[in-house]
N, C-alpha and C. Protein backbone atom coordinates (compact mmCIF):
# COMPACT_ATOMS: atom_id res chain seq x y z
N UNK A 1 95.42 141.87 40.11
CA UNK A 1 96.16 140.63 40.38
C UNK A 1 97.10 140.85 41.56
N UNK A 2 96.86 139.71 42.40
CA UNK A 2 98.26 140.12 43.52
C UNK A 2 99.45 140.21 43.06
N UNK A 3 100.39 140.77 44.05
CA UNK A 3 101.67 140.77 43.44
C UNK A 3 102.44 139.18 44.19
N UNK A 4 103.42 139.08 43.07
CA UNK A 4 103.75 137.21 43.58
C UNK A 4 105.09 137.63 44.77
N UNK A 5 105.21 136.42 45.62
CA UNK A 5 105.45 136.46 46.71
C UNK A 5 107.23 137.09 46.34
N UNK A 6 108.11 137.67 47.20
CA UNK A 6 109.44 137.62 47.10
C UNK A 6 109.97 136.63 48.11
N UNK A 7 110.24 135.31 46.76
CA UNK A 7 110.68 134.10 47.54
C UNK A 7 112.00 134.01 47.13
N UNK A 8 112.99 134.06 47.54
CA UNK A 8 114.52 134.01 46.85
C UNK A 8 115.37 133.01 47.94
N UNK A 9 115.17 131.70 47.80
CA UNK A 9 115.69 130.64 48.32
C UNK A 9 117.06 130.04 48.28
N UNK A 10 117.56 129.89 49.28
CA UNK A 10 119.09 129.07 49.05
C UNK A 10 119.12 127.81 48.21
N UNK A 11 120.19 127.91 47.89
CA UNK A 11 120.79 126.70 46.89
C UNK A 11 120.09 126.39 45.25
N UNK A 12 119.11 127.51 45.16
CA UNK A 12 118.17 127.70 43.56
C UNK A 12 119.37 128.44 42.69
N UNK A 13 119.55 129.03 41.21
CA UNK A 13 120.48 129.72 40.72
C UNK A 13 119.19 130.90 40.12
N UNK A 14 119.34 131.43 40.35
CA UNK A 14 118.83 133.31 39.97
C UNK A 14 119.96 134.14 38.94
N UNK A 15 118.30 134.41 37.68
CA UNK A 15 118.57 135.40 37.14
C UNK A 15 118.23 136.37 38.03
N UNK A 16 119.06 137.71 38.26
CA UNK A 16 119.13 138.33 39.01
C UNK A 16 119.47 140.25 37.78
N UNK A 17 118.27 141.00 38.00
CA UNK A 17 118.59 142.15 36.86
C UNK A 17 117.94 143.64 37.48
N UNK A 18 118.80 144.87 36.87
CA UNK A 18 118.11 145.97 37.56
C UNK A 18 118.63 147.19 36.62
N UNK A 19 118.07 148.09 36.59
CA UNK A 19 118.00 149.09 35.48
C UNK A 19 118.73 150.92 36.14
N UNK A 20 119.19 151.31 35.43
CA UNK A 20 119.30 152.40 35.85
C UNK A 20 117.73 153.31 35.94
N UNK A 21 117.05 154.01 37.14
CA UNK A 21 115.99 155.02 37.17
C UNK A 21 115.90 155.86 35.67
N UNK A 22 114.88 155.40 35.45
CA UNK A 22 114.13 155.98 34.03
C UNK A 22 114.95 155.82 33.20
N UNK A 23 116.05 154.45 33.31
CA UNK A 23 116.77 153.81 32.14
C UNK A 23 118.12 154.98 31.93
N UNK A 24 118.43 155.58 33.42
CA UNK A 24 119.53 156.53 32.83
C UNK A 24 121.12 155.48 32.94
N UNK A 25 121.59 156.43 32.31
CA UNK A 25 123.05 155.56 32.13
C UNK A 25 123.87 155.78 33.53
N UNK A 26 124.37 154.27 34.26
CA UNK A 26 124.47 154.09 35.60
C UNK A 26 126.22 154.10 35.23
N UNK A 27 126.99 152.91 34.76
CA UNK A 27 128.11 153.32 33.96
C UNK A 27 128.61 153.97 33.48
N UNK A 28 129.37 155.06 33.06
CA UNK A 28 129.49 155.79 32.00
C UNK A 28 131.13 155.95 31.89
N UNK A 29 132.20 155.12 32.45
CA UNK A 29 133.37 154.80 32.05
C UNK A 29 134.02 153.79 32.63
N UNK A 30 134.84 153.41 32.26
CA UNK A 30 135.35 152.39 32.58
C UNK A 30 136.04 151.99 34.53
N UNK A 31 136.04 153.10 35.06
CA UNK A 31 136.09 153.43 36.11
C UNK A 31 135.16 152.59 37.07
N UNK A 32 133.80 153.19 35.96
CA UNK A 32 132.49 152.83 36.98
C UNK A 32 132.02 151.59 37.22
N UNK A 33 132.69 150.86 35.75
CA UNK A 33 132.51 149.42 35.51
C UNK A 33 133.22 148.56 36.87
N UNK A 34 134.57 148.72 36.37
CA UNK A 34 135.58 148.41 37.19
C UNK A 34 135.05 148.56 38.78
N UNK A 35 134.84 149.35 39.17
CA UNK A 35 134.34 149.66 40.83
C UNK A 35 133.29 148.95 41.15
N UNK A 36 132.14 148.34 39.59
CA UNK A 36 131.23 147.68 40.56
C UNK A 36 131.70 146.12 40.62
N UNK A 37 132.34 145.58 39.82
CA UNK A 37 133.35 144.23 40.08
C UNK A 37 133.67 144.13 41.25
N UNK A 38 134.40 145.74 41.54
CA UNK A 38 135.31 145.66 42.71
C UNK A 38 134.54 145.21 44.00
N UNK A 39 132.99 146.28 43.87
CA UNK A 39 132.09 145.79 45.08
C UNK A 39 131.34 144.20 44.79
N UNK A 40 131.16 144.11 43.81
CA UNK A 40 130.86 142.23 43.82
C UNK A 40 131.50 141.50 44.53
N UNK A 41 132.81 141.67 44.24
CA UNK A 41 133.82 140.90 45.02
C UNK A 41 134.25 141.04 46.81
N UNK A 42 133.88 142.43 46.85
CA UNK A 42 133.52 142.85 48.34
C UNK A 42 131.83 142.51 48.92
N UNK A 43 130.69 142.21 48.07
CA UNK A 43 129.41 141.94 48.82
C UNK A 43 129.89 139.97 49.15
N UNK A 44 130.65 139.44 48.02
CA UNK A 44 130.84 137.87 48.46
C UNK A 44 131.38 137.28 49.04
N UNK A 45 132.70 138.49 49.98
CA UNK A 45 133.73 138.42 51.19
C UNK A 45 132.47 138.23 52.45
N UNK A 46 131.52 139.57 52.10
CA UNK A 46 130.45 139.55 53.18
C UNK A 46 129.56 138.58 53.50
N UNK A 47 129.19 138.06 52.08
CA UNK A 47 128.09 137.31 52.29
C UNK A 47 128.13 136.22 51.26
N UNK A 48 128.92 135.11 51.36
CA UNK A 48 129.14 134.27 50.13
C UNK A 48 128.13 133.90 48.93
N UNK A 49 128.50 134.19 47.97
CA UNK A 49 128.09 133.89 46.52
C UNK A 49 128.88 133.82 45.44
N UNK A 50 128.22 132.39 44.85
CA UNK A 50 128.51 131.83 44.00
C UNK A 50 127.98 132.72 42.52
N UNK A 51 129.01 133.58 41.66
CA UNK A 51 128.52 134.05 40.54
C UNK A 51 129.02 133.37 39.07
N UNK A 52 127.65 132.93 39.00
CA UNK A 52 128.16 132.00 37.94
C UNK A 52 128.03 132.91 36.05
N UNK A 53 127.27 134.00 36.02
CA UNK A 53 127.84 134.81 34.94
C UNK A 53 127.10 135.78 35.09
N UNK A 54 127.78 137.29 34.21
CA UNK A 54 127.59 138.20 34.58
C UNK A 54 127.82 139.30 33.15
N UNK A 55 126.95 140.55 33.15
CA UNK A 55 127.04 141.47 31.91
C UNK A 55 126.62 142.89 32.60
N UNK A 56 127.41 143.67 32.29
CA UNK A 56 127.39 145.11 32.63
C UNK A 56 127.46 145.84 31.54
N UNK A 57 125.82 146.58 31.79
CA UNK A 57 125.95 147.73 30.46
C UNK A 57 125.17 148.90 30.65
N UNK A 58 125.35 149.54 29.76
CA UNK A 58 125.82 151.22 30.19
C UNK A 58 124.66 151.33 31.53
N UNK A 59 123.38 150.94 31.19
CA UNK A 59 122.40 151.31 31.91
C UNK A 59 121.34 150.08 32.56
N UNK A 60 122.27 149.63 32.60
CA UNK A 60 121.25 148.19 33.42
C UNK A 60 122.31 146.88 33.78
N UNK A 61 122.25 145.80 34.82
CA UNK A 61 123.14 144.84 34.51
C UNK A 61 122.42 143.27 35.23
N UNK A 62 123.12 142.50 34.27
CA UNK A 62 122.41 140.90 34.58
C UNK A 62 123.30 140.29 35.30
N UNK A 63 122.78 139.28 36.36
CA UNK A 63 123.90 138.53 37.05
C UNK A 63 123.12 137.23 37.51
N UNK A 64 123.70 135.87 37.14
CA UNK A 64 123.31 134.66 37.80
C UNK A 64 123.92 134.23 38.79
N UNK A 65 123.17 134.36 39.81
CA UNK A 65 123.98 133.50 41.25
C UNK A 65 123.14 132.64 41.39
N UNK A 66 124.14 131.79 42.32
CA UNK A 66 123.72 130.74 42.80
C UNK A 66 123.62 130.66 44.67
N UNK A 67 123.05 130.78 45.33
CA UNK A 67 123.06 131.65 46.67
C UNK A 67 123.55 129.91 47.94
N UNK A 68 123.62 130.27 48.92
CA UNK A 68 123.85 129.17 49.68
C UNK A 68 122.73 128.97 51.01
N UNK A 69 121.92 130.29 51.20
CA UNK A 69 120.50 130.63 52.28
C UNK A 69 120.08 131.22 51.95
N UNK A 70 118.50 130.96 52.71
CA UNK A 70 117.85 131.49 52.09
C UNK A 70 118.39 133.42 52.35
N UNK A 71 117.84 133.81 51.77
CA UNK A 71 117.60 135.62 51.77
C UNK A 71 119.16 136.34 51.67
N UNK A 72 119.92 135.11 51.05
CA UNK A 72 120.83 135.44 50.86
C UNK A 72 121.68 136.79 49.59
N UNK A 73 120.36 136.82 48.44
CA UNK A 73 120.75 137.42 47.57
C UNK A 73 119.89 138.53 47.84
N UNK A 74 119.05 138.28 48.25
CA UNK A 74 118.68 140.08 48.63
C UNK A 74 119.28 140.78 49.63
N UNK A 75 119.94 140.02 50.98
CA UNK A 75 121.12 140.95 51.33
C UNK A 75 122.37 140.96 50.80
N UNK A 76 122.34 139.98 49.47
CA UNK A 76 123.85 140.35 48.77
C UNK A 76 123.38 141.98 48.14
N UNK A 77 122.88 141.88 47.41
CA UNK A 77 121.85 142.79 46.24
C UNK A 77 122.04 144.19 47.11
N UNK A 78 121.25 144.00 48.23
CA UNK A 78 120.99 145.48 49.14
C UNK A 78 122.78 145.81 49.41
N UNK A 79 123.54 145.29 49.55
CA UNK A 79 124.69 145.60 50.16
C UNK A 79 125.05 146.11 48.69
N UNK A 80 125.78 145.37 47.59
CA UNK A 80 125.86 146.15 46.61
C UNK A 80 125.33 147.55 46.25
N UNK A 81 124.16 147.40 46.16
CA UNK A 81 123.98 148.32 45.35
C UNK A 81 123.49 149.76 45.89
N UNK A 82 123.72 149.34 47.44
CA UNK A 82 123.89 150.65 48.81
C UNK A 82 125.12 150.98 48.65
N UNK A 83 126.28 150.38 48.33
CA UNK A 83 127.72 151.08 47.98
C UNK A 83 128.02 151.20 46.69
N UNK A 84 127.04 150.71 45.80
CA UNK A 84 127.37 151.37 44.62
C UNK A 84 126.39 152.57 44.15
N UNK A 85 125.77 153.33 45.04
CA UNK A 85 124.76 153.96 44.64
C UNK A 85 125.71 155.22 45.68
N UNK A 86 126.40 155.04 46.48
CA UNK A 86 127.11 156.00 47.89
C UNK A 86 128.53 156.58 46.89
N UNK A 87 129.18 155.64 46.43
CA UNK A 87 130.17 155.89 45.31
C UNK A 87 129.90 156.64 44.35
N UNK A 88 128.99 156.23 43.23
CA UNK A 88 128.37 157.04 42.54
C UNK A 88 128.12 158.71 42.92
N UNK A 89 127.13 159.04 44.09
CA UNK A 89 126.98 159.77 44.52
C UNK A 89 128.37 160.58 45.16
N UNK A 90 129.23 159.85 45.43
CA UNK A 90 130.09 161.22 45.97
C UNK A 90 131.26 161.32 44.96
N UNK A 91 131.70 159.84 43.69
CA UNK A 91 132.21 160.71 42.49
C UNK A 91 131.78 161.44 41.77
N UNK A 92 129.88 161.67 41.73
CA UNK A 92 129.88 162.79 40.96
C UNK A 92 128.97 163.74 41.81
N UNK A 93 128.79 164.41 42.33
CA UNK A 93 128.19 164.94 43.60
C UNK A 93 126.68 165.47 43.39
N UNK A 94 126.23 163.86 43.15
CA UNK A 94 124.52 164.04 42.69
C UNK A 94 123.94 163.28 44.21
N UNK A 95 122.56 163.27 44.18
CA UNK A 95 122.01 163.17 45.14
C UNK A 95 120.15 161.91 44.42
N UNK A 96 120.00 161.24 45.36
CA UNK A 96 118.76 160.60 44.88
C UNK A 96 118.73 159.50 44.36
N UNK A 97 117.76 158.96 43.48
CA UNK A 97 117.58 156.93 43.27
C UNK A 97 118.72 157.26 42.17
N UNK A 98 119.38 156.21 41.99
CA UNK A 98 120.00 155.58 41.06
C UNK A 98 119.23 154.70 40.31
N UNK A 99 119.17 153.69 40.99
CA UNK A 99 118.46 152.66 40.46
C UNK A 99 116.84 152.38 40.04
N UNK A 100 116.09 151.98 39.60
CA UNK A 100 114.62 152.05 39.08
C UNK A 100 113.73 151.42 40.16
N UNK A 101 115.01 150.52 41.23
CA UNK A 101 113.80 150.43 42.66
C UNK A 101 114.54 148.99 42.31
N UNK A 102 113.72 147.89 43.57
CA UNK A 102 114.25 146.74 43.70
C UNK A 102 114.28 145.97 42.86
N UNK A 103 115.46 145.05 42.60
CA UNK A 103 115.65 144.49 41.52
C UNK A 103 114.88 143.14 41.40
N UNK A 104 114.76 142.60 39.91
CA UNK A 104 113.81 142.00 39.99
C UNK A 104 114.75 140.33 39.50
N UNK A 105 114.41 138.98 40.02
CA UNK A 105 114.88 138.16 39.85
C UNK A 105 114.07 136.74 39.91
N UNK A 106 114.68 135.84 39.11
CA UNK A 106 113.72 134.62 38.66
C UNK A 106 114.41 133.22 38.77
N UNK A 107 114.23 132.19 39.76
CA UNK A 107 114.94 130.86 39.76
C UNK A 107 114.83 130.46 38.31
N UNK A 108 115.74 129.29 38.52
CA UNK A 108 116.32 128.75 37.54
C UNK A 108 116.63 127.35 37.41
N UNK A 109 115.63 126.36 37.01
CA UNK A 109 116.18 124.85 36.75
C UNK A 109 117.18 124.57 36.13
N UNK A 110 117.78 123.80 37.25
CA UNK A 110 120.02 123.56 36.74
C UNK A 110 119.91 122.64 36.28
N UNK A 111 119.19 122.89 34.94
CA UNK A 111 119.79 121.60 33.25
C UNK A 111 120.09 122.99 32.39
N UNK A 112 119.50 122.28 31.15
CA UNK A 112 119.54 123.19 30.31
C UNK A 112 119.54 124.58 30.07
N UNK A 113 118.15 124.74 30.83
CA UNK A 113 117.82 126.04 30.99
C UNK A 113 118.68 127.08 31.66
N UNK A 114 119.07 126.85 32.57
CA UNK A 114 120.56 127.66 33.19
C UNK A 114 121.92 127.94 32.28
N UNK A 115 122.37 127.32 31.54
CA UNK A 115 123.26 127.25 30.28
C UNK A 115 122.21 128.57 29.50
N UNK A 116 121.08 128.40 29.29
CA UNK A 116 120.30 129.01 28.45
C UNK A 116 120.44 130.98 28.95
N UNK A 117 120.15 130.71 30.15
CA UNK A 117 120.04 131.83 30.71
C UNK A 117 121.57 132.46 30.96
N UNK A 118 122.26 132.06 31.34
CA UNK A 118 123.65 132.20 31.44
C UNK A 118 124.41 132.47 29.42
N UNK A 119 123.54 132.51 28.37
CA UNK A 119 124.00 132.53 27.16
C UNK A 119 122.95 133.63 27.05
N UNK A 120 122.46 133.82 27.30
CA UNK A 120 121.43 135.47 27.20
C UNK A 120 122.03 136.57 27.98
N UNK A 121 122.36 136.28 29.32
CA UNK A 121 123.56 137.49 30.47
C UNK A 121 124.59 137.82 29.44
N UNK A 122 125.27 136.50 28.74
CA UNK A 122 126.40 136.52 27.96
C UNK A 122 126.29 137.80 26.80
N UNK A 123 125.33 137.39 26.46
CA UNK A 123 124.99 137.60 24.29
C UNK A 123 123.94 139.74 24.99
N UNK A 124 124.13 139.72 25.74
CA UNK A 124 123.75 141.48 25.62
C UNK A 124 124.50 142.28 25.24
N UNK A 125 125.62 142.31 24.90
CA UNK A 125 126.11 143.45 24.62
C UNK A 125 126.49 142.95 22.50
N UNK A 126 126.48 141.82 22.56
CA UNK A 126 126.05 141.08 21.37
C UNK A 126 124.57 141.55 20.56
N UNK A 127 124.09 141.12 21.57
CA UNK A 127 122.03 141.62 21.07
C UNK A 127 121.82 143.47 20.68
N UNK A 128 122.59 143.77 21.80
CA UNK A 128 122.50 145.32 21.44
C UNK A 128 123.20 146.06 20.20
N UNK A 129 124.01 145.34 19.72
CA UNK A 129 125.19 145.66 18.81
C UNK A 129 126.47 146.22 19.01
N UNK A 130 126.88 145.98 20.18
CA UNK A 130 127.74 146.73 20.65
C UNK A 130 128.93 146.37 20.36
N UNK A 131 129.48 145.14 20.23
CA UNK A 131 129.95 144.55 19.61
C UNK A 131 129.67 143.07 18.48
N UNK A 132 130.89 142.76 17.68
CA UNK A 132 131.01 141.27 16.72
C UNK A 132 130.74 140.29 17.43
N UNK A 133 131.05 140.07 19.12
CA UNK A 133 131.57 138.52 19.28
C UNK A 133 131.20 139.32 21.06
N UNK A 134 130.86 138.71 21.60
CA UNK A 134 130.17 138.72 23.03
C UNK A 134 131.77 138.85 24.07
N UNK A 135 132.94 138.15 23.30
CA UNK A 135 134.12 137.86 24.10
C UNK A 135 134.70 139.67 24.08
N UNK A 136 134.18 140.33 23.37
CA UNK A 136 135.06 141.80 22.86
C UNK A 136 134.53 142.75 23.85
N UNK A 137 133.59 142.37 24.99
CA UNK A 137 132.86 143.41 25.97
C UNK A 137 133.39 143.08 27.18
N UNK A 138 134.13 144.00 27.17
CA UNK A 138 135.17 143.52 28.54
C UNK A 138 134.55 143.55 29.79
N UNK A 139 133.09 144.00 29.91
CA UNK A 139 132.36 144.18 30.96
C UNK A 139 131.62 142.99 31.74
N UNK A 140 131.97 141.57 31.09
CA UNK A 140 130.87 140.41 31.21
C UNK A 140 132.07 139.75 31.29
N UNK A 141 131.06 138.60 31.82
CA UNK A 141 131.92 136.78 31.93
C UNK A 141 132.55 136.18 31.18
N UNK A 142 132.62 136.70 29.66
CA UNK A 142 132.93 136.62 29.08
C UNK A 142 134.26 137.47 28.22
N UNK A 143 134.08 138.48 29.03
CA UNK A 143 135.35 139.36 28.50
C UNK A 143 136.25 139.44 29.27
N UNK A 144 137.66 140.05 29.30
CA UNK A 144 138.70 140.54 29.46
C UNK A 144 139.19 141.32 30.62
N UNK A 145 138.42 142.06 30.91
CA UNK A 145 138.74 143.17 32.23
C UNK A 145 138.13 143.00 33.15
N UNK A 146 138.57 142.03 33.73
CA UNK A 146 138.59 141.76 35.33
C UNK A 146 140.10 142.31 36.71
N UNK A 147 140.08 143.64 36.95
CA UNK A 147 140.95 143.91 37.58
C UNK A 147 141.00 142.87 38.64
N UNK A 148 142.23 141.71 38.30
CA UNK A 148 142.90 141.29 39.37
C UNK A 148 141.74 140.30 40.92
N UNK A 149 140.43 140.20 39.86
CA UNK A 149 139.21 139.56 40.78
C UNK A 149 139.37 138.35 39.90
N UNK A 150 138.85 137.38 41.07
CA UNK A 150 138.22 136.18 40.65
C UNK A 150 136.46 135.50 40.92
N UNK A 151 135.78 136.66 39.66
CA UNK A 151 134.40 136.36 40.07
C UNK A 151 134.07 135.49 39.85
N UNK A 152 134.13 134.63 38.88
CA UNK A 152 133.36 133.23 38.23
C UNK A 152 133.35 131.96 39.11
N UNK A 153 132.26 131.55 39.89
CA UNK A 153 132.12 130.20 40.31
C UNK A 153 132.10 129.05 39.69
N UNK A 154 132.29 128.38 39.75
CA UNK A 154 131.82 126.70 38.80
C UNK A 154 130.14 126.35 39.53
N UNK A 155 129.61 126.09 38.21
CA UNK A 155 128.16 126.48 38.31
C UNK A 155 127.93 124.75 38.61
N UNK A 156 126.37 124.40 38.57
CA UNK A 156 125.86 123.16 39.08
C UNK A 156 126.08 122.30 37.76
N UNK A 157 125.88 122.85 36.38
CA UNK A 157 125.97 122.59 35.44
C UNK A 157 126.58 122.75 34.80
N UNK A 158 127.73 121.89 33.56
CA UNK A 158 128.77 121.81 33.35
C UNK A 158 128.79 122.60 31.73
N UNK A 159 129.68 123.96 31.42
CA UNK A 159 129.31 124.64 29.74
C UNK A 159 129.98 123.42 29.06
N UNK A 160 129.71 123.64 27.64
CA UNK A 160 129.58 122.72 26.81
C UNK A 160 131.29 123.28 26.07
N UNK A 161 132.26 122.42 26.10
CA UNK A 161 133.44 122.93 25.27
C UNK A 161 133.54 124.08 24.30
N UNK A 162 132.32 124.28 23.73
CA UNK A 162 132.57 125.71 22.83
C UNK A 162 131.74 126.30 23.35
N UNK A 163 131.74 126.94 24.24
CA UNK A 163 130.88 127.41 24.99
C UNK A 163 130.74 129.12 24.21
N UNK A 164 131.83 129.75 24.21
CA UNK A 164 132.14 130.92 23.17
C UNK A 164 131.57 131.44 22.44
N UNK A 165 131.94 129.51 21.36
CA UNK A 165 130.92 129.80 20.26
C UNK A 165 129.49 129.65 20.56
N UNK A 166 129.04 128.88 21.20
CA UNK A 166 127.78 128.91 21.67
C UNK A 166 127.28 130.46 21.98
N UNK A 167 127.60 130.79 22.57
CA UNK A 167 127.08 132.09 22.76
C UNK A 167 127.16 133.30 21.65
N UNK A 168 127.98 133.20 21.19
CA UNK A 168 128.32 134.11 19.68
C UNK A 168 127.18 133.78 18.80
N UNK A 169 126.21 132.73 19.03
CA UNK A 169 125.72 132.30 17.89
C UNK A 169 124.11 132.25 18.68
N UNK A 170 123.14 133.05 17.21
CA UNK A 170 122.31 133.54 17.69
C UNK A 170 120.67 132.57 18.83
N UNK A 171 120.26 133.16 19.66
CA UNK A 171 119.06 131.94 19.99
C UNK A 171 117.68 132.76 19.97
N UNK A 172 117.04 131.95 19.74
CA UNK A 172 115.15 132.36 18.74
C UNK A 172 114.98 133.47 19.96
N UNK A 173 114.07 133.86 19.08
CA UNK A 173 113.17 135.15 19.42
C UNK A 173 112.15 134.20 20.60
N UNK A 174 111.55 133.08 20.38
CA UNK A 174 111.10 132.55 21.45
C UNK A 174 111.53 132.73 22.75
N UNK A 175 112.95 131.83 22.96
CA UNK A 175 113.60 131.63 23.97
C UNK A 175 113.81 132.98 24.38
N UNK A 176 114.24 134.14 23.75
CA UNK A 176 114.39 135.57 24.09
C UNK A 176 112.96 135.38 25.06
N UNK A 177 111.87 135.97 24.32
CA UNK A 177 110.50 135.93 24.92
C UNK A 177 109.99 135.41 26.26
N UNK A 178 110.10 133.95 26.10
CA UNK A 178 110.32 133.57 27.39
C UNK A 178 110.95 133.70 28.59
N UNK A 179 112.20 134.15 28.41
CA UNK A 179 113.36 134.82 29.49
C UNK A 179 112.76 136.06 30.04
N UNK A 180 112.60 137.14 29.29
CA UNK A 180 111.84 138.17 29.59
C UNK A 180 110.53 138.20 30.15
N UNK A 181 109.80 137.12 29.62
CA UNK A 181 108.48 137.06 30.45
C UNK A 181 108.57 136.32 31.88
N UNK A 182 109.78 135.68 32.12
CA UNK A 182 110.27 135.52 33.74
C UNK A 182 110.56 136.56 34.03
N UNK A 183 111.74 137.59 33.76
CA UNK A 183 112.16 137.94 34.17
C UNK A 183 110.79 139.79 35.04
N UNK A 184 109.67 139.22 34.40
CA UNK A 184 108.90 140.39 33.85
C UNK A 184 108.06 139.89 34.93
N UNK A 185 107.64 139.19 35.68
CA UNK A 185 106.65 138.53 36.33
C UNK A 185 107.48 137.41 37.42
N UNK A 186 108.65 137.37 37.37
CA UNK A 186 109.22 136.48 38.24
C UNK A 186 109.03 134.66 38.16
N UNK A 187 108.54 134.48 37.04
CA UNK A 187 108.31 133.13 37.42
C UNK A 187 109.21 132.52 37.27
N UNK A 188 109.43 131.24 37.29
CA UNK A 188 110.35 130.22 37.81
C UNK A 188 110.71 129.86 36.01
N UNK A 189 111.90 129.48 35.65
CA UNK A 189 112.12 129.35 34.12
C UNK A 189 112.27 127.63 34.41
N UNK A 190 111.99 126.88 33.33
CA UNK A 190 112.17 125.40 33.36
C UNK A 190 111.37 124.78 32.80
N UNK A 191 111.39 123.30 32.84
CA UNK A 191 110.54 122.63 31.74
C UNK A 191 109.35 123.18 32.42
N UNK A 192 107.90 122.44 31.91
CA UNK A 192 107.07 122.72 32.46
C UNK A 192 106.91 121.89 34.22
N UNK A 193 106.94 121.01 33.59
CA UNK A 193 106.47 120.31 35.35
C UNK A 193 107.55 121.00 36.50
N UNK A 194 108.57 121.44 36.22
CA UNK A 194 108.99 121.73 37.63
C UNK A 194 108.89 123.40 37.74
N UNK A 195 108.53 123.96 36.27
CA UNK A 195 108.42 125.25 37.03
C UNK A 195 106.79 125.41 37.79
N UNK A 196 106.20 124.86 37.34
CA UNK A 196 104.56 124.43 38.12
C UNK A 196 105.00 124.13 39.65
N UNK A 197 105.16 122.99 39.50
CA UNK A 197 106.36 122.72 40.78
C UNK A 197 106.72 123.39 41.87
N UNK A 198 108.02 124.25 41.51
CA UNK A 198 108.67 125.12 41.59
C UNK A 198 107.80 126.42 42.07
N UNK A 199 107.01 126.96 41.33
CA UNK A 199 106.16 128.01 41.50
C UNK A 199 105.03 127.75 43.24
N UNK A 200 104.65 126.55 43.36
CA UNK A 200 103.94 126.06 43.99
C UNK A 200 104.85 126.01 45.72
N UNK A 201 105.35 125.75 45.14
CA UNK A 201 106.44 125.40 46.72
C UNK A 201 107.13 127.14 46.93
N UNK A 202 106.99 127.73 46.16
CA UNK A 202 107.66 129.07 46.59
C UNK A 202 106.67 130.14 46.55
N UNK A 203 105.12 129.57 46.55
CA UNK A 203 104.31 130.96 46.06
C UNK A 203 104.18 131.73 45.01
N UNK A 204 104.34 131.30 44.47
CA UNK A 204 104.54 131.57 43.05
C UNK A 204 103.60 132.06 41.69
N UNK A 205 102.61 130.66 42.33
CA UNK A 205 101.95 130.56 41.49
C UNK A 205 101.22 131.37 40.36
N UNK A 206 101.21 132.62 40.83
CA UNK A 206 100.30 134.04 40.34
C UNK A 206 101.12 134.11 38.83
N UNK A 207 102.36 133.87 39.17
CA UNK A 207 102.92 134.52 37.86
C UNK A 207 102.94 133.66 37.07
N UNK A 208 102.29 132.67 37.28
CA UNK A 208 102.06 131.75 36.08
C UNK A 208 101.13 132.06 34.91
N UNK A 209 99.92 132.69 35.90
CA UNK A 209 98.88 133.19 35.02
C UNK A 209 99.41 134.56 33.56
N UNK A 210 98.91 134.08 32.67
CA UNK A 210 98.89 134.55 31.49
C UNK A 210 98.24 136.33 31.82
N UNK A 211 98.18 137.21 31.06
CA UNK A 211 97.49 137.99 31.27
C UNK A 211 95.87 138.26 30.31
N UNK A 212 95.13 138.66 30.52
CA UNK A 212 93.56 138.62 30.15
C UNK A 212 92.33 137.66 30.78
N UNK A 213 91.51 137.93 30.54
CA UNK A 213 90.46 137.13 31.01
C UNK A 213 90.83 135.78 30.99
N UNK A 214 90.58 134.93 31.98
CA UNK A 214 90.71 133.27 31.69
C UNK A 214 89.70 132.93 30.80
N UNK A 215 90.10 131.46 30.04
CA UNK A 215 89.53 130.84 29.17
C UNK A 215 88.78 129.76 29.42
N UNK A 216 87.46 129.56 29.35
CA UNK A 216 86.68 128.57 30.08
C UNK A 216 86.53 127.77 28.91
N UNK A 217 86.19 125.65 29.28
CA UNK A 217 85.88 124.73 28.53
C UNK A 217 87.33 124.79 27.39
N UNK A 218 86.94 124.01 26.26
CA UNK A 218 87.72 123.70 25.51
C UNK A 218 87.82 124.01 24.37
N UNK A 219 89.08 124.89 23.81
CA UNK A 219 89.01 125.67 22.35
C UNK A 219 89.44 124.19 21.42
């Protein structure tokens, strides 16, 4: 199967995710956390973005932007994570990938589904067990320790007053499924007609396909 195009367009909102190399732990104190905020807030001086939520954990981290041009988040992305990979390397005086290779990211239709996706970034350190309540992980959009930054944009779409609780509170194994299978193949998340749509106008289309043999006539 080909591989689907890297289309990352202005003014779309992107799940945006990347792993520590062979899943090693990229974080490992509060230091490390803290410093990559610090460079978020230094890649959006460089290159403006809108971050509308965000989760950092030990060994991987999720982030939804909302970009303003095109190719804007892959030179946000490359700038990050070239100074957070240079840092790393000379606080602890290792050498080689950090990261598992380029990160992988999936538009996002601004209704529902963005709230949706933005309550999954939220609910990881929730899902993992790491903590009771998603607000207690000081590492996300949702928590507490933000040295003295102001990352959070006001998104296209407006959270719902308990937004908190919304997220504290669990969503299907489906919707899980589905997120992951964007995030796994890149396709476009949304109702159906516009991620068809959507997929079509950005090249896309490949990752629509299911995996196995196609199914001919009518079951």
């Amino acid at each position: 199967m080909p591989r689907t195009a890297r289309a990352i367009v202005g003014g779309l909102c992107y799940h945006v995710i990347n792993r520590g190399n062979n899943r090693a732990t990229v974080f490992h104190d509060p230091k490390d956390y803290r410093a990559f905020l610090v460079l978020m807030k230094l890649a959006s001086e460089r290159i403006p973005m809108r971050t509308l939520a965000y989760c950092l954990m030990p060994n991987h981290f999720h982030l939804v932007l909302w970009s303003h041009a095109d190719g804007d988040i892959s030179r946000w992305m490359h700038w990050l994570l070239t100074a957070q990979t240079k840092r790393h390397h000379r606080i602890r005086g290792t050498s080689g990938r950090i990261w598992q290779g380029r990160f992988k990211a999936f538009c996002i239709q601004q209704d529902r589904h963005l709230l949706a996706v933005m309550r999954y970034v939220e609910r990881n350190p929730l899902r993992a067990n790491l903590v009771e309540s998603a607000t207690h992980w000081d590492w996300s959009s949702t928590g507490n320790c933000r040295p003295g930054l102001s990352l959070i944009a006001e998104g296209p779409v407006a959270k719902p007053d308990n937004w908190l609780e919304f997220v504290d509170a669990p969503q299907t194994q489906d919707e899980i499924d589905a997120l992951r299978r964007c995030s796994a193949k890149n396709t476009p998340f949304g109702n159906q007609a516009w991620t068809q749509s959507t997929a079509e106008r950005l090249g896309l289309t490949c990752s629509l396909r299911r995996p196995g043999r196609p199914k001919w006539g009518h079951s």
